[in-house]
Every structure is written in C-alpha cells, then in structure tokens.
N, C-alpha and C. Protein backbone atom coordinates (compact mmCIF):
# COMPACT_ATOMS: atom_id res chain seq x y z
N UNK A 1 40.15 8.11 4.01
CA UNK A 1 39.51 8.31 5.30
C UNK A 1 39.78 7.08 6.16
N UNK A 2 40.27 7.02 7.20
CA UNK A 2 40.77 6.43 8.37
C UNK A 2 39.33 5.85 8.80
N UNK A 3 38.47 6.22 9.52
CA UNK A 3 37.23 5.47 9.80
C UNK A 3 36.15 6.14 8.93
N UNK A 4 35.77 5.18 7.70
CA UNK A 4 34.44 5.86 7.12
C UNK A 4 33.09 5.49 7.67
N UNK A 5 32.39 6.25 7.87
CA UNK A 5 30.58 6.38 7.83
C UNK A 5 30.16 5.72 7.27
N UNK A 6 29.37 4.89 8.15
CA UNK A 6 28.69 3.87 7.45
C UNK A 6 26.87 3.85 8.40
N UNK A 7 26.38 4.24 7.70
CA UNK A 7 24.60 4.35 8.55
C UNK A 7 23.63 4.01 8.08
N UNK A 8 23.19 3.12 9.16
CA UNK A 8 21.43 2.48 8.18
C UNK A 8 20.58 2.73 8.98
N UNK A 9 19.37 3.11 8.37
CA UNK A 9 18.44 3.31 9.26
C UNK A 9 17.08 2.79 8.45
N UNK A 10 15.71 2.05 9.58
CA UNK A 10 14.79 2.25 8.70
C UNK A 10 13.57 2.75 9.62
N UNK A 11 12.65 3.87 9.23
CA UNK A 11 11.50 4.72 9.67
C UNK A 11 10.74 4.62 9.20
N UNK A 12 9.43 4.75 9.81
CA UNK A 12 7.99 5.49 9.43
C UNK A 12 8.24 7.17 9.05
N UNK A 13 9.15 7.56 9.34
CA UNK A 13 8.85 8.98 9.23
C UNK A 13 9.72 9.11 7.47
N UNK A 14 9.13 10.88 6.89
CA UNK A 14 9.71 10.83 5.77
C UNK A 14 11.38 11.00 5.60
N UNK A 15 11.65 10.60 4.50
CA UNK A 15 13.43 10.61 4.89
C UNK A 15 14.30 11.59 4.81
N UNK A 16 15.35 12.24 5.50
CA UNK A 16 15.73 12.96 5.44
C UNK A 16 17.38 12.73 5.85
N UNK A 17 18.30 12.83 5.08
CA UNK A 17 19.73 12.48 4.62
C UNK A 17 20.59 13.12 5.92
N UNK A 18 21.33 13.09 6.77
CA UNK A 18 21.93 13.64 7.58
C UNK A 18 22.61 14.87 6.62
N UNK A 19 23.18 16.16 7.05
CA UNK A 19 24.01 17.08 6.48
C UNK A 19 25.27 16.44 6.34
N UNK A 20 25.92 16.48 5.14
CA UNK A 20 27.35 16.16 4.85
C UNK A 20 28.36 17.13 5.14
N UNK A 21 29.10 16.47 5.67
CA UNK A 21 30.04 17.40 6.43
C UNK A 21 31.50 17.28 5.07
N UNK A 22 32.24 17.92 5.12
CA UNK A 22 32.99 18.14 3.89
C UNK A 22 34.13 17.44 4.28
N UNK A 23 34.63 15.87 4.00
CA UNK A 23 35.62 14.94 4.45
C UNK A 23 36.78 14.83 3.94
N UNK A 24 36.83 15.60 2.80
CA UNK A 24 37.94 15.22 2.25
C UNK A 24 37.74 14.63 0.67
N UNK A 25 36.24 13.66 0.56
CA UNK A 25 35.49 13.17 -0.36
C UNK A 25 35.58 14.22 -1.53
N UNK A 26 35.90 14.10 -2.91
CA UNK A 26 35.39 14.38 -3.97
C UNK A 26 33.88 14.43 -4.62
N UNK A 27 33.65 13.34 -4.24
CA UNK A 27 32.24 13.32 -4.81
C UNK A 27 31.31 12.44 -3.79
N UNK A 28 30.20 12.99 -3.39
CA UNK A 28 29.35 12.77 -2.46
C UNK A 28 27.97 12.52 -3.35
N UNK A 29 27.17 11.65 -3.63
CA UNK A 29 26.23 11.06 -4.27
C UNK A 29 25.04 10.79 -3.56
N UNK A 30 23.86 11.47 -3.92
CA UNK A 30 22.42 10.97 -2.91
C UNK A 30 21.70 10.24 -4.24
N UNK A 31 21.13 9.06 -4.02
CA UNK A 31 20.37 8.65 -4.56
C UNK A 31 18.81 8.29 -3.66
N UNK A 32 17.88 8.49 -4.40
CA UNK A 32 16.67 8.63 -3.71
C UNK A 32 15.71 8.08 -4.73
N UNK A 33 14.96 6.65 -4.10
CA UNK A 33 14.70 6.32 -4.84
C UNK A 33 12.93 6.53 -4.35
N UNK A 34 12.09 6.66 -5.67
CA UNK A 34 10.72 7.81 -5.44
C UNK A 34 9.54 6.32 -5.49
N UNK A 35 8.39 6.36 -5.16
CA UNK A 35 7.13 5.84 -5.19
C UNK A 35 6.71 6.28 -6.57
N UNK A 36 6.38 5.17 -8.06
CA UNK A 36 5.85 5.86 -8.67
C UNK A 36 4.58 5.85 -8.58
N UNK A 37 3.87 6.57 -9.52
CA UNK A 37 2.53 6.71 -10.00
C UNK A 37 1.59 5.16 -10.17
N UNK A 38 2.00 4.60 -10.96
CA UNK A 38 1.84 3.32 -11.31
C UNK A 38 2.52 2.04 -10.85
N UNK A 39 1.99 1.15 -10.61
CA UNK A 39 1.98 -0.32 -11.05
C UNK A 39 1.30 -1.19 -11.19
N UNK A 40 1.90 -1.85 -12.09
CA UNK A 40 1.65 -2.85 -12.96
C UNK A 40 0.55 -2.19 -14.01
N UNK A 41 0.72 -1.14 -14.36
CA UNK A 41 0.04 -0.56 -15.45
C UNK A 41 -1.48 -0.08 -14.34
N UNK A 42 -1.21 0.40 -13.23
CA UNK A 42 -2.26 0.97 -12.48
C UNK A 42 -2.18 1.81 -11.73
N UNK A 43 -3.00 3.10 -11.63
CA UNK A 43 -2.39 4.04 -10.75
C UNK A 43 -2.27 3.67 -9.25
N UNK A 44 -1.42 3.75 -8.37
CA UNK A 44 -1.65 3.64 -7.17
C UNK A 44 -1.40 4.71 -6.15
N UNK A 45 -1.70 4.64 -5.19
CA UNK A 45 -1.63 6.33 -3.96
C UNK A 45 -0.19 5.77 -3.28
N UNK A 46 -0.21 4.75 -3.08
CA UNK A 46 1.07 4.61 -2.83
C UNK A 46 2.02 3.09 -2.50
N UNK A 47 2.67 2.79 -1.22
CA UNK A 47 3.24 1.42 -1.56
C UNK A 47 2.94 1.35 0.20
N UNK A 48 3.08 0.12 0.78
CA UNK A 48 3.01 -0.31 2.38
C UNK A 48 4.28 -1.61 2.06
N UNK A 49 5.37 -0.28 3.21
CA UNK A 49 6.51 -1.65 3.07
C UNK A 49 6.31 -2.09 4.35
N UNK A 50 6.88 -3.58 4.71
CA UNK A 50 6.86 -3.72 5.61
C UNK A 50 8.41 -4.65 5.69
N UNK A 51 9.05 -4.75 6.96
CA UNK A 51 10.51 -5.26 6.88
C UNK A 51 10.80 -6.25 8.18
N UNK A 52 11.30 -7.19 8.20
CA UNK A 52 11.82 -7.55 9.69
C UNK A 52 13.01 -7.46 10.14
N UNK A 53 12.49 -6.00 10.93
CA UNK A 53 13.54 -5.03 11.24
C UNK A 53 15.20 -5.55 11.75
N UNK A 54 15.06 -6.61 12.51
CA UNK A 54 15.90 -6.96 13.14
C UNK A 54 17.28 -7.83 11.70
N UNK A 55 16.66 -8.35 10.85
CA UNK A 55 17.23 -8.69 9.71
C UNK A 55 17.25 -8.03 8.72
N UNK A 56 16.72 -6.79 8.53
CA UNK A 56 16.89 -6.38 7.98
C UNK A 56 18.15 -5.11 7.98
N UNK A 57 17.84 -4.63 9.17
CA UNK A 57 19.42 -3.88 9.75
C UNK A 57 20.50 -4.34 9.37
N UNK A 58 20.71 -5.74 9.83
CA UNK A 58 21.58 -6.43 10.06
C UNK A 58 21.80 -6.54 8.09
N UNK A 59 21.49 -6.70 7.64
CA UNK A 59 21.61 -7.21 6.28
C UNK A 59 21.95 -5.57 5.85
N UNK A 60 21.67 -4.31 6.27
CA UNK A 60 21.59 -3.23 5.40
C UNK A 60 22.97 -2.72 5.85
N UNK A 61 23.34 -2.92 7.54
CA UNK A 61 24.79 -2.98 7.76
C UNK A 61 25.76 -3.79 7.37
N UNK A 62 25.69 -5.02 6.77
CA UNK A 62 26.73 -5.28 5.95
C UNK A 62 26.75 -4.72 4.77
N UNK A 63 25.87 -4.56 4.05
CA UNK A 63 26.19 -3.85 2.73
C UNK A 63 26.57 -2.36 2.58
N UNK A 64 26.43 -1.38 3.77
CA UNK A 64 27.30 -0.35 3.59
C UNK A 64 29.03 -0.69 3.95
N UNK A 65 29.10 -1.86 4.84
CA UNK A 65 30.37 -1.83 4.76
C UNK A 65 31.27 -2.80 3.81
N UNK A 66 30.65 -3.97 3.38
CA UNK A 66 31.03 -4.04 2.31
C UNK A 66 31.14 -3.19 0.84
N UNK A 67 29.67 -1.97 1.09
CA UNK A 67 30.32 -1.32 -0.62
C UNK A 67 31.81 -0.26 -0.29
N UNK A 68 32.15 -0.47 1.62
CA UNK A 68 33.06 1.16 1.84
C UNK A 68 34.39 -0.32 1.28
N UNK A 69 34.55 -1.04 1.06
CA UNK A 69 35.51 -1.99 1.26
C UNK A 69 35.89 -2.01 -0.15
N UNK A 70 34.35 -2.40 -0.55
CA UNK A 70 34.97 -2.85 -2.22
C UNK A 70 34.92 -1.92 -3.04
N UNK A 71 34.46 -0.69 -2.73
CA UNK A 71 34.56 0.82 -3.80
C UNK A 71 35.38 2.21 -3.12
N UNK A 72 35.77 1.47 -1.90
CA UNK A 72 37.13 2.42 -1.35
C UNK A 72 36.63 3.45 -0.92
N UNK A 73 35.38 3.80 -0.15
CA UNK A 73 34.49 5.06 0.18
C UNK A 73 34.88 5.48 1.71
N UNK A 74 34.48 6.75 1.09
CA UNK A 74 34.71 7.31 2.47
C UNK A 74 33.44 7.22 3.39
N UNK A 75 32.17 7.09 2.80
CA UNK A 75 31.06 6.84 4.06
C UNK A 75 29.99 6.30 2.87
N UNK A 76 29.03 5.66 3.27
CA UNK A 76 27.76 4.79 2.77
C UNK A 76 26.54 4.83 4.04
N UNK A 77 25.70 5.32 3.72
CA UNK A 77 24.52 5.53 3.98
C UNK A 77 23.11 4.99 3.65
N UNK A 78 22.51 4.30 4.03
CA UNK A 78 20.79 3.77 3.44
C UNK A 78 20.24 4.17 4.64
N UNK A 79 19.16 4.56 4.11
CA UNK A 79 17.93 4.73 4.74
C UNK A 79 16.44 4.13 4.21
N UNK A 80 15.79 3.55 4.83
CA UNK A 80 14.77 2.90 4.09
C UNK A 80 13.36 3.06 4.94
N UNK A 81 12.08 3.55 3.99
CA UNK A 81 10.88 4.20 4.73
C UNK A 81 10.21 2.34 4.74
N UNK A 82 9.63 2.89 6.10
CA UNK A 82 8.34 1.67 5.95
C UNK A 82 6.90 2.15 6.89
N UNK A 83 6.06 0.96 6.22
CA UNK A 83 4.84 1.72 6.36
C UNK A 83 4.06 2.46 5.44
N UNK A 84 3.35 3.26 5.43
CA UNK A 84 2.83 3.61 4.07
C UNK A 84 3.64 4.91 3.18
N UNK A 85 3.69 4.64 2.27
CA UNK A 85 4.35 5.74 1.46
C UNK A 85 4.20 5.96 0.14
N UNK A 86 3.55 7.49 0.18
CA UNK A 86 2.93 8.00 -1.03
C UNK A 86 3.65 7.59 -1.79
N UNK A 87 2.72 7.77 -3.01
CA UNK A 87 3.52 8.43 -4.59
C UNK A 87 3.78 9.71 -4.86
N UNK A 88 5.16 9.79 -5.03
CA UNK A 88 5.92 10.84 -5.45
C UNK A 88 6.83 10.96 -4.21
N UNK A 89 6.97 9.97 -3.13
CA UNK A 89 7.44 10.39 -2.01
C UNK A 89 8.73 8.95 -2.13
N UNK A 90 9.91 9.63 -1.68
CA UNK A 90 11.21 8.76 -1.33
C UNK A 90 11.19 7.19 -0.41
N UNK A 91 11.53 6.78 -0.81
CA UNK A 91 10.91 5.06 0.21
C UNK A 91 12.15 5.00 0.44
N UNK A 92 13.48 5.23 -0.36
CA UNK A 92 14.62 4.81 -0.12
C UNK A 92 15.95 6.05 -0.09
N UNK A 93 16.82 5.92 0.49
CA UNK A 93 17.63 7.09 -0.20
C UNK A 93 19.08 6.38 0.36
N UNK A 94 19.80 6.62 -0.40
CA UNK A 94 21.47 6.27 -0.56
C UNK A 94 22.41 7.37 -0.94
N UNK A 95 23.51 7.25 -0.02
CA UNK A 95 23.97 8.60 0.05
C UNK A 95 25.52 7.78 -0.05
N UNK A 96 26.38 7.71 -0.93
CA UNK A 96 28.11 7.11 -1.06
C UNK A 96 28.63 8.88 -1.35
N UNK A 97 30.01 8.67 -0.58
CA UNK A 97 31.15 9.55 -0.43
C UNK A 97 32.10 8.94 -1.00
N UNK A 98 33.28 9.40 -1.68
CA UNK A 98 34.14 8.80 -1.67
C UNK A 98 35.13 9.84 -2.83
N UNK A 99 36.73 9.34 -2.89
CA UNK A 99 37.68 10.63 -3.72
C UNK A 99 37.12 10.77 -5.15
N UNK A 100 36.47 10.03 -6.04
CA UNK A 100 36.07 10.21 -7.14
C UNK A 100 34.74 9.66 -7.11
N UNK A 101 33.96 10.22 -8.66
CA UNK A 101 32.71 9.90 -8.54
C UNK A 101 32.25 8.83 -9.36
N UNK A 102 33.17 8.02 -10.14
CA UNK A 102 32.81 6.98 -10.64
C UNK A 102 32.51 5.90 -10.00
N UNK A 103 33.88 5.66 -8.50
CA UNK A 103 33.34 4.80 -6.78
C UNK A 103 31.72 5.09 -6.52
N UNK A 104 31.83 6.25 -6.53
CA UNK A 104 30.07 6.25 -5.74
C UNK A 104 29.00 6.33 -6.55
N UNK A 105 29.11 6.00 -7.76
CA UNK A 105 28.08 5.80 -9.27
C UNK A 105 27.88 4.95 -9.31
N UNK A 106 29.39 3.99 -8.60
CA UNK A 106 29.13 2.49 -9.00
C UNK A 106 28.68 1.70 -7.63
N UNK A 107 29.16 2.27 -6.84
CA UNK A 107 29.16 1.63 -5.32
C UNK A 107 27.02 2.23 -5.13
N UNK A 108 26.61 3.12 -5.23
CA UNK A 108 24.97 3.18 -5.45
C UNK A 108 24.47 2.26 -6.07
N UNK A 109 24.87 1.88 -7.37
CA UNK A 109 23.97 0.67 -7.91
C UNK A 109 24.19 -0.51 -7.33
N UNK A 110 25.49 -0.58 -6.73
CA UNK A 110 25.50 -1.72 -6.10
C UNK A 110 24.47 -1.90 -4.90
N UNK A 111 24.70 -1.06 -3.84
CA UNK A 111 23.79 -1.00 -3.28
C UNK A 111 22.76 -1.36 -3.30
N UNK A 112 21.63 -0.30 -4.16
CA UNK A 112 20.67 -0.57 -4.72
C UNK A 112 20.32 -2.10 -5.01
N UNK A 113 21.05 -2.81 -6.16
CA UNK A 113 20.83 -4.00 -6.02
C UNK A 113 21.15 -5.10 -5.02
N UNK A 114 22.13 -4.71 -4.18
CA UNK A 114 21.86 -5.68 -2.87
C UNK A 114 20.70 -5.41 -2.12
N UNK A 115 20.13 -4.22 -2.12
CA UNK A 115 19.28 -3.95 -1.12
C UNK A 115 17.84 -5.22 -1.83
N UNK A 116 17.74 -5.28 -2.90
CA UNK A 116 16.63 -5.44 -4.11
C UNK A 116 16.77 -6.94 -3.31
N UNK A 117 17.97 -7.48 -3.24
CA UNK A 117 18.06 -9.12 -3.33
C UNK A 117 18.02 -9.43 -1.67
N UNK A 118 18.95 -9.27 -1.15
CA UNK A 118 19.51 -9.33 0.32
C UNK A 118 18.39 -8.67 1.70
N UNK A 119 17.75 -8.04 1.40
CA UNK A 119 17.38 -7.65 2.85
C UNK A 119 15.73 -7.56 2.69
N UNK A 120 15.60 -8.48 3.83
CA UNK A 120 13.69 -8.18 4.33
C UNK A 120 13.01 -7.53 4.10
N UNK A 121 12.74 -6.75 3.35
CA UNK A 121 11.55 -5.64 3.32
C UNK A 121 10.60 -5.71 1.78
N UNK A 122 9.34 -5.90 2.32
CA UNK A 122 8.70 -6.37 1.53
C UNK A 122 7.49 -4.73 0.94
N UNK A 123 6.94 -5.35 -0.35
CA UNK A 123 6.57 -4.00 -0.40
C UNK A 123 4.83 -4.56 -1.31
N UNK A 124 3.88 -3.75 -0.65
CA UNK A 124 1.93 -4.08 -1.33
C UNK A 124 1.62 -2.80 -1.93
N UNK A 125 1.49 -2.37 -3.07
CA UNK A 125 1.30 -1.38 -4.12
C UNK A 125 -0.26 -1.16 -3.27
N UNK A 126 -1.08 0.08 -3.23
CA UNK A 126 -1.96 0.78 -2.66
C UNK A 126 -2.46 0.98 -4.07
N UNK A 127 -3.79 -0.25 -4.50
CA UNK A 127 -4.44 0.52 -5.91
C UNK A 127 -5.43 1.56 -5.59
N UNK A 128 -5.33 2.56 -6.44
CA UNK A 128 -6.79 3.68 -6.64
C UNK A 128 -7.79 3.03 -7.15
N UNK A 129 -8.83 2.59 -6.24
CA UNK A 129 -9.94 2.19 -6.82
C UNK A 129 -10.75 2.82 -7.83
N UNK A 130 -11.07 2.39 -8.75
CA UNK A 130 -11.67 3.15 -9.82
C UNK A 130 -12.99 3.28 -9.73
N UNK A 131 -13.38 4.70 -9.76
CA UNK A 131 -14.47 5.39 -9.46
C UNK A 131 -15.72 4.30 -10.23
N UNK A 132 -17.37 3.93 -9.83
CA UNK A 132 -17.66 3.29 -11.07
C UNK A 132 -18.25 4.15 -11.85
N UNK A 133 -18.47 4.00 -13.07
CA UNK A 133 -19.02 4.68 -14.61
C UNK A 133 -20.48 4.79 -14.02
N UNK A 134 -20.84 6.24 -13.75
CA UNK A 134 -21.87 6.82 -13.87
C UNK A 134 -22.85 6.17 -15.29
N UNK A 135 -24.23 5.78 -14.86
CA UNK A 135 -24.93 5.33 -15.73
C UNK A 135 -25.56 7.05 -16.95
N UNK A 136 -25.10 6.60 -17.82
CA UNK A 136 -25.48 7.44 -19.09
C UNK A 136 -27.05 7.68 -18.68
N UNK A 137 -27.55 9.37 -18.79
CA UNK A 137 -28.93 9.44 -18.70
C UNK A 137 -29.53 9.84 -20.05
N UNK A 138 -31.12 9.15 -19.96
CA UNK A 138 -31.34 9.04 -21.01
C UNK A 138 -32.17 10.30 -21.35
N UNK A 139 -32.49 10.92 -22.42
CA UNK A 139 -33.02 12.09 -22.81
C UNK A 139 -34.12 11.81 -23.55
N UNK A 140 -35.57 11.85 -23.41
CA UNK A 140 -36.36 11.50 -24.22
C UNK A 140 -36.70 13.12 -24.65
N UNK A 141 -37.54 12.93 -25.88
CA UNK A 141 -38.14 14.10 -26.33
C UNK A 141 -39.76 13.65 -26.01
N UNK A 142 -40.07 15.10 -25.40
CA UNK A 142 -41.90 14.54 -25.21
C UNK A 142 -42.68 15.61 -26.22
C-alpha cells in the first residue's frame, strides 16, 4: 500500500472501529482491550482515565507510524476511551492491516506495549464499596 492509514483518536464516547474497507491487506486484526472486573484483587465498576491530550496524540501518532514502518502495514489504528469506563467495556482498541497476519500479531503487541510505556494517559480503578455486614439478630426464646 502506497499511503497506509494511520488513526488515533482519544474519546469520552464508547469505541467504535471505523468499517474496513478491503485494501488489498490479508489480514486485518482488532484488538480491544476490556475493563476488568477486578483490581488488585477487588471488584471495581470501573476505571477513570485521564490523558494530556495534546501529548498524548502526539505520542499515539508516532507509534502508528512507526509500527506501519517497522511491520510493513498497510494501516494502524488506536483509539483510546477516557473518562469513566465500565467493566466489561473497551478502554482501548487497535486495529493493524497488513499482507500477512503474523505483521499485525506482532505489530498489536507492539503497540500495546508502547502505548503501556510512551503516552500520557493515566488510569484510577473505581472500587465497589463493600456493602457493611448487617448485624446478626439475636433470637431469644421466652
């Protein structure tokens, strides 16, 4: 591919992958990465990212075009939620194109871990406060 796709974006709203248009690419890869249930061994409702947007762009646009460089892709995509975001709900999603699918297996984790190291966005786990323990009632016999 002569000019590949390269798009970052980051929203409050939930994420949703542009339609892939059929390029020529072999293998087209979404990775989406989810809010779990837990952390740190606690349930939580969800995560509050917060990013500085202006560095953080900037940091999320070099790394799609460095992974189209160094894994030979035809387009690279991040998208990244901020603000509050459930559990069970996508915070992140990564989308690599490219003629085979071992490039975009490998060019995602890369990603992924630049995103982890390289770019602004910070993230506060939302704990479920735990209900307190109803006091045991007592039963006398009269």
């Amino acid at each position: 591919m002569a000019n590949p796709v390269c798009e970052v974006r980051l929203t409050d709203e939930p994420l949703r992958l542009p339609e892939h248009p059929c390029c020529g690419s072999g293998a087209v890869l979404d990775f989406l990465g989810v809010v779990r249930p837990l952390e740190l061994n606690q349930q939580i409702s969800g995560i509050d990212y917060e990013a500085h947007e202006t560095m953080a762009l900037h940091q999320m646009e070099l790394i799609v075009r460095e992974a189209v460089a160094k894994f030979g892709l035809d387009s690279a995509i991040i998208h990244h939620r901020t603000g509050f975001v459930a559990a069970g709900e996508p915070s992140v999603a990564v989308r690599t194109s490219s003629r085979h699918r071992a490039e975009s297996y490998q060019a995602n984790e890369w990603i992924m871990e630049q995103l982890k190291t390289r770019v602004p966005i910070w993230k506060q786990p939302c704990f479920k406060k735990l209900e307190a323990a109803k006091p045991a009632v007592a039963v006398t016999a009269t």
